[in-house]
N, C-alpha and C. Protein backbone atom coordinates (compact mmCIF):
# COMPACT_ATOMS: atom_id res chain seq x y z
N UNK A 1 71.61 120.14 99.42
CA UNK A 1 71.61 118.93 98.63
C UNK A 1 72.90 118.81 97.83
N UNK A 2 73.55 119.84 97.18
CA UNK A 2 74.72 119.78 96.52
C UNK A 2 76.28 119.74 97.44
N UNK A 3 75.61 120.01 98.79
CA UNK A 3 76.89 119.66 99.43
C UNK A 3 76.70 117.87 99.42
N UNK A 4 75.34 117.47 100.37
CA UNK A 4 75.47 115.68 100.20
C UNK A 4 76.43 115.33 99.01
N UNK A 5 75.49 115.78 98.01
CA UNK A 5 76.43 115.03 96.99
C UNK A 5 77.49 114.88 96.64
N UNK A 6 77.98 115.98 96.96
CA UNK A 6 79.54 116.48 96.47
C UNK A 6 80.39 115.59 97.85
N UNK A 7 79.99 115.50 99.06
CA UNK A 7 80.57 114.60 100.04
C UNK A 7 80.22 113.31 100.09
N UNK A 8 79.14 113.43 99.27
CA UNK A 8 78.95 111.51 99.13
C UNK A 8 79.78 110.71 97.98
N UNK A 9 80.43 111.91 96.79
CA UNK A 9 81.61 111.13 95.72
C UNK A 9 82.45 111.44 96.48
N UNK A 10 82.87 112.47 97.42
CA UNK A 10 84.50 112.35 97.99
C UNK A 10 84.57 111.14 98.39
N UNK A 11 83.40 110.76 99.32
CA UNK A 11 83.69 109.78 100.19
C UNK A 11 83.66 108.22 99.44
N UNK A 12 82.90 108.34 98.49
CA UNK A 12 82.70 107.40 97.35
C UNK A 12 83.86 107.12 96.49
N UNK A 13 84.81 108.21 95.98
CA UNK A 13 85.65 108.20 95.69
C UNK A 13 87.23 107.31 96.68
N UNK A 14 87.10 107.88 98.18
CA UNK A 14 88.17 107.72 98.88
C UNK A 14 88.10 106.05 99.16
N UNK A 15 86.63 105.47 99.03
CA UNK A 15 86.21 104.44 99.22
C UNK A 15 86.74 103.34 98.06
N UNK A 16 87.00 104.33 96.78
CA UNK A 16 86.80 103.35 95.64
C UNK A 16 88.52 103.30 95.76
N UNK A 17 89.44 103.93 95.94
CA UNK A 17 90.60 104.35 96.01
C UNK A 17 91.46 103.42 96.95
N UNK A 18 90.62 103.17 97.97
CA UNK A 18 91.11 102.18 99.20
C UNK A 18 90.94 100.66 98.95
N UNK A 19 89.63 100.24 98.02
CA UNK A 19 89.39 98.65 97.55
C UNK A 19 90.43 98.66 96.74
N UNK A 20 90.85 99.54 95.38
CA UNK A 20 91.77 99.46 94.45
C UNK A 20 93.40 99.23 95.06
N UNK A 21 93.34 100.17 95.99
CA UNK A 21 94.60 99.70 96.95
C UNK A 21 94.72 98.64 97.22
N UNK A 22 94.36 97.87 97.70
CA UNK A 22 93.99 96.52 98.32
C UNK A 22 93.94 95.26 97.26
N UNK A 23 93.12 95.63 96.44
CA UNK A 23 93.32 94.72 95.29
C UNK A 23 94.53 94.85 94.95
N UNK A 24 94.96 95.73 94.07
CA UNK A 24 96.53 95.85 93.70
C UNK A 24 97.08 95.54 94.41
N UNK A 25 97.51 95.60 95.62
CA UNK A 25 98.55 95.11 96.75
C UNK A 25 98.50 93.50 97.07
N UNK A 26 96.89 93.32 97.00
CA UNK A 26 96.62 91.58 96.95
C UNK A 26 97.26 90.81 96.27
N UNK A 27 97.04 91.09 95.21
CA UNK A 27 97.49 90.63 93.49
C UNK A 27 98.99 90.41 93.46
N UNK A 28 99.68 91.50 94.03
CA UNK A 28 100.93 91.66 93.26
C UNK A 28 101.89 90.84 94.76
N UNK A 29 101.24 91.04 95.76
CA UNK A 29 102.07 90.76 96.84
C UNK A 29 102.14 88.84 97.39
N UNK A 30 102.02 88.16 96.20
CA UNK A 30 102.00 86.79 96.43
C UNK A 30 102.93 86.00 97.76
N UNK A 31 104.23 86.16 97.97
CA UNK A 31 104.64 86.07 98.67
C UNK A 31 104.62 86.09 100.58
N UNK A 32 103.71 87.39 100.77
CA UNK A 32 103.63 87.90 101.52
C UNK A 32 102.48 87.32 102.64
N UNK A 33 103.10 87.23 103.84
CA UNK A 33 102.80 86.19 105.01
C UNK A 33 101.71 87.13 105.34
N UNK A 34 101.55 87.93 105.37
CA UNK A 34 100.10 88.70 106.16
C UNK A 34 98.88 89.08 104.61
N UNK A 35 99.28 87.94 103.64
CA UNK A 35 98.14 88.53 102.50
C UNK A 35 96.95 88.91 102.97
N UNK A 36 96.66 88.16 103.66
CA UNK A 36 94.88 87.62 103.52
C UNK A 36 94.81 89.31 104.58
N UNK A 37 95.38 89.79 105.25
CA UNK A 37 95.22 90.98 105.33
C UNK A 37 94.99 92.24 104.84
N UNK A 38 95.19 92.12 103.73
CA UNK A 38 94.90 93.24 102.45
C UNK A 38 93.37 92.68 102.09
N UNK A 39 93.55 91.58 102.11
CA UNK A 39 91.47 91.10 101.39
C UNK A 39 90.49 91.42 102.51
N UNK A 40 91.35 91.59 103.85
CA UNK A 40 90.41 92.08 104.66
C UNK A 40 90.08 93.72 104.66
N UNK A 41 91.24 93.94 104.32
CA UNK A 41 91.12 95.92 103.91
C UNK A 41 90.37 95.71 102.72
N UNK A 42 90.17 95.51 101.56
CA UNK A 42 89.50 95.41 100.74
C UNK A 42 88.38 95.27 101.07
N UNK A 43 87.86 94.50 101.97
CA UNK A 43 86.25 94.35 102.30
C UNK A 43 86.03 95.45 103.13
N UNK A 44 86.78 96.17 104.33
CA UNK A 44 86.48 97.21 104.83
C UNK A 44 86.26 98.43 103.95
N UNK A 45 87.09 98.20 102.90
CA UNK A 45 86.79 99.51 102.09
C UNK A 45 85.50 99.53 101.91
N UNK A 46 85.03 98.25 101.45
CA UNK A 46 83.82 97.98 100.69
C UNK A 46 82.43 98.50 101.27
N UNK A 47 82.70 98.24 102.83
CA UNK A 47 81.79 98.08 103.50
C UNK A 47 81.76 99.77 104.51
N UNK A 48 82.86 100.25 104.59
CA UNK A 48 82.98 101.64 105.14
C UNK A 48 82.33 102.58 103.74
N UNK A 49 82.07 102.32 102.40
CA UNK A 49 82.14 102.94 101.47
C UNK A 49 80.46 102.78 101.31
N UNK A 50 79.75 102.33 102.38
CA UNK A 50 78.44 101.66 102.46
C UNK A 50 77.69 103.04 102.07
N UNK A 51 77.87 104.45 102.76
CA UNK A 51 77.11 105.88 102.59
C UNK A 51 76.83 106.48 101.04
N UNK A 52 78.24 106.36 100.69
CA UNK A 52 77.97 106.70 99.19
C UNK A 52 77.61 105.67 98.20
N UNK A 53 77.69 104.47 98.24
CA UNK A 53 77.12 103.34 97.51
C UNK A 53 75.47 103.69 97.74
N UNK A 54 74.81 103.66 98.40
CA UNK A 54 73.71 103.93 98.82
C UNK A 54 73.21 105.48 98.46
N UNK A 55 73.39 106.46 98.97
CA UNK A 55 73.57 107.67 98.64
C UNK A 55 73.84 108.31 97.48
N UNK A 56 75.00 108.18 96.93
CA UNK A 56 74.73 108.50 95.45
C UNK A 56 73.94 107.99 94.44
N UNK A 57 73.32 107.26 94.28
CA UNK A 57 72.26 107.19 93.13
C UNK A 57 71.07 107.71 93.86
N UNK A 58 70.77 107.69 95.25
CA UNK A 58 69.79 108.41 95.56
C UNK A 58 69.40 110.23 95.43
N UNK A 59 70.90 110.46 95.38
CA UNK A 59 71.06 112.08 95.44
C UNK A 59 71.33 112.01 93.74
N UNK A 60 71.35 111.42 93.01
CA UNK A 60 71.93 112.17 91.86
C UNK A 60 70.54 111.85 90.90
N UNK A 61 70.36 110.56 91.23
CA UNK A 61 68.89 110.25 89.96
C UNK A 61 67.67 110.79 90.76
N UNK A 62 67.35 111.66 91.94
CA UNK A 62 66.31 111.93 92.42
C UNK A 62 66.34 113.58 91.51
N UNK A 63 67.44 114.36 91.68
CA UNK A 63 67.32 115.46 90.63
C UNK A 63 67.83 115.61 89.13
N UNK A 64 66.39 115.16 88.55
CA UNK A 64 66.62 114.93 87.04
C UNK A 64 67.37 116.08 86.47
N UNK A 65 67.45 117.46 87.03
CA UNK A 65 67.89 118.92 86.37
C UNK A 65 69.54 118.79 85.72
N UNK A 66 70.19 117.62 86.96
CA UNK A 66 71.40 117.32 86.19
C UNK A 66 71.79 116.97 85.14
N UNK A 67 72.65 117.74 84.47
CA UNK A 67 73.21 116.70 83.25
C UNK A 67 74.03 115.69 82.66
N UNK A 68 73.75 115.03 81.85
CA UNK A 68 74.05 113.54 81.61
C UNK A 68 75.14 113.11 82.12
N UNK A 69 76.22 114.52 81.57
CA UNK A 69 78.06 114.16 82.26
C UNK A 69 78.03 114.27 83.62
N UNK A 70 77.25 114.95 84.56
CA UNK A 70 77.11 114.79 86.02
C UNK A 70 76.55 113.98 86.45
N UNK A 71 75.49 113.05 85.78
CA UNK A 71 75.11 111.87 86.57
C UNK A 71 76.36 111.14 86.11
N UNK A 72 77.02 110.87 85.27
CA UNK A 72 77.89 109.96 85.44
C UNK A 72 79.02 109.99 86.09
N UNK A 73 79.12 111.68 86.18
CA UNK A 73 80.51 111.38 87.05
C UNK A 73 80.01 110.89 88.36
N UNK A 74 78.80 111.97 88.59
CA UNK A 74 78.64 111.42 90.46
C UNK A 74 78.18 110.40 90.68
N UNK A 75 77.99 109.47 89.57
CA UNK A 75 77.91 107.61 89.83
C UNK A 75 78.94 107.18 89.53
N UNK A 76 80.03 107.47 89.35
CA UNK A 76 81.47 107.04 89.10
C UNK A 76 81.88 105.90 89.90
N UNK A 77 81.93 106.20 91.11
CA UNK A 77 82.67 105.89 92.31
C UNK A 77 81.69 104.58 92.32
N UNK A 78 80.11 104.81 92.06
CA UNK A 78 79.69 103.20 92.72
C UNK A 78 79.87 102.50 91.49
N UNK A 79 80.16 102.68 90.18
CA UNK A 79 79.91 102.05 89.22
C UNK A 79 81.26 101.05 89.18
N UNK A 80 82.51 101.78 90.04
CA UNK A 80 83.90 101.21 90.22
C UNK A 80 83.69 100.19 91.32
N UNK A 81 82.71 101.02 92.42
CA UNK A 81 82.98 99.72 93.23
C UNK A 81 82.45 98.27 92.89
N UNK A 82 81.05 98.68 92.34
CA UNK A 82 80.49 97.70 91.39
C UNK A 82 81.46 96.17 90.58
N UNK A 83 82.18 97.25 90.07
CA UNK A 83 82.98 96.46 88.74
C UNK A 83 84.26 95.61 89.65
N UNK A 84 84.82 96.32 90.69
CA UNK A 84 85.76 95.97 91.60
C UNK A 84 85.36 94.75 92.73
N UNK A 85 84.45 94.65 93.04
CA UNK A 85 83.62 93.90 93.79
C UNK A 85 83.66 92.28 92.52
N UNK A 86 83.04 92.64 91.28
CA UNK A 86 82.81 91.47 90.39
C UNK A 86 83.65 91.06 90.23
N UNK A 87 85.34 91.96 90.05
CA UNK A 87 86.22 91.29 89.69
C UNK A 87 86.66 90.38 90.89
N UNK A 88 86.82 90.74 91.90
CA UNK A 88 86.94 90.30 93.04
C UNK A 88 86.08 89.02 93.23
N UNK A 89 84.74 88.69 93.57
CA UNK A 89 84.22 87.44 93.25
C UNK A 89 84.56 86.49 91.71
N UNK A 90 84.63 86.85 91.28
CA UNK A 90 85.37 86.42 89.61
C UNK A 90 86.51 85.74 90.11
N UNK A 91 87.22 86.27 90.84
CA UNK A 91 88.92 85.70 90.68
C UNK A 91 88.80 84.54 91.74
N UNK A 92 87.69 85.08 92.80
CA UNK A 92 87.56 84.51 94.44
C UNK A 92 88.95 84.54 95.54
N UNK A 93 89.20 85.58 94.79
CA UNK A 93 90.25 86.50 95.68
C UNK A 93 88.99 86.84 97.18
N UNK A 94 90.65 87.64 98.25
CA UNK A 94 90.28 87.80 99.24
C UNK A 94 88.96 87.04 99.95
């Protein structure tokens, strides 16, 4: 069980790392003739990042024994994609 978890924030993590890419690159790269290509990496992140979005709150709030600073770190990653996602509909980017 502590391996899932521990591979469901890597992957949660690498997930949250790749939308942030994408956003930032969206944002800043106005100019740029292939934009709408980065909003499409952005949604792949989103959507490749589907295991640990799902997965981590299942693996972390099913064993209460953890403590408080470990549920939050190992909800980190969805709580970013969360917030990254809103900002993203917010702006109606990509």
């Amino acid at each position: 069980m502590v391996t899932a978890r521990w591979l469901a924030f890597c992957w949660g993590c690498l997930a949250c790392a790749a939308m942030a890419y994408f956003l930032l690159a969206w944002l800043t790269q106005e100019n740029n003739p292939l934009r709408h290509e980065l909003g499409i990496g952005f949604a792949m992140a989103l959507l490749y990042g589907w295991p640990a979005w799902v997965g981590l709150p299942v693996l972390v709030l099913w064993r209460r024994e953890l403590p408080a600073r470990e549920r939050l770190l190992f909800l980190s990653p969805v709580v970013i994609a969360a917030v990254l996602f809103v900002v993203v509909s917010a702006l109606g980017v990509p």
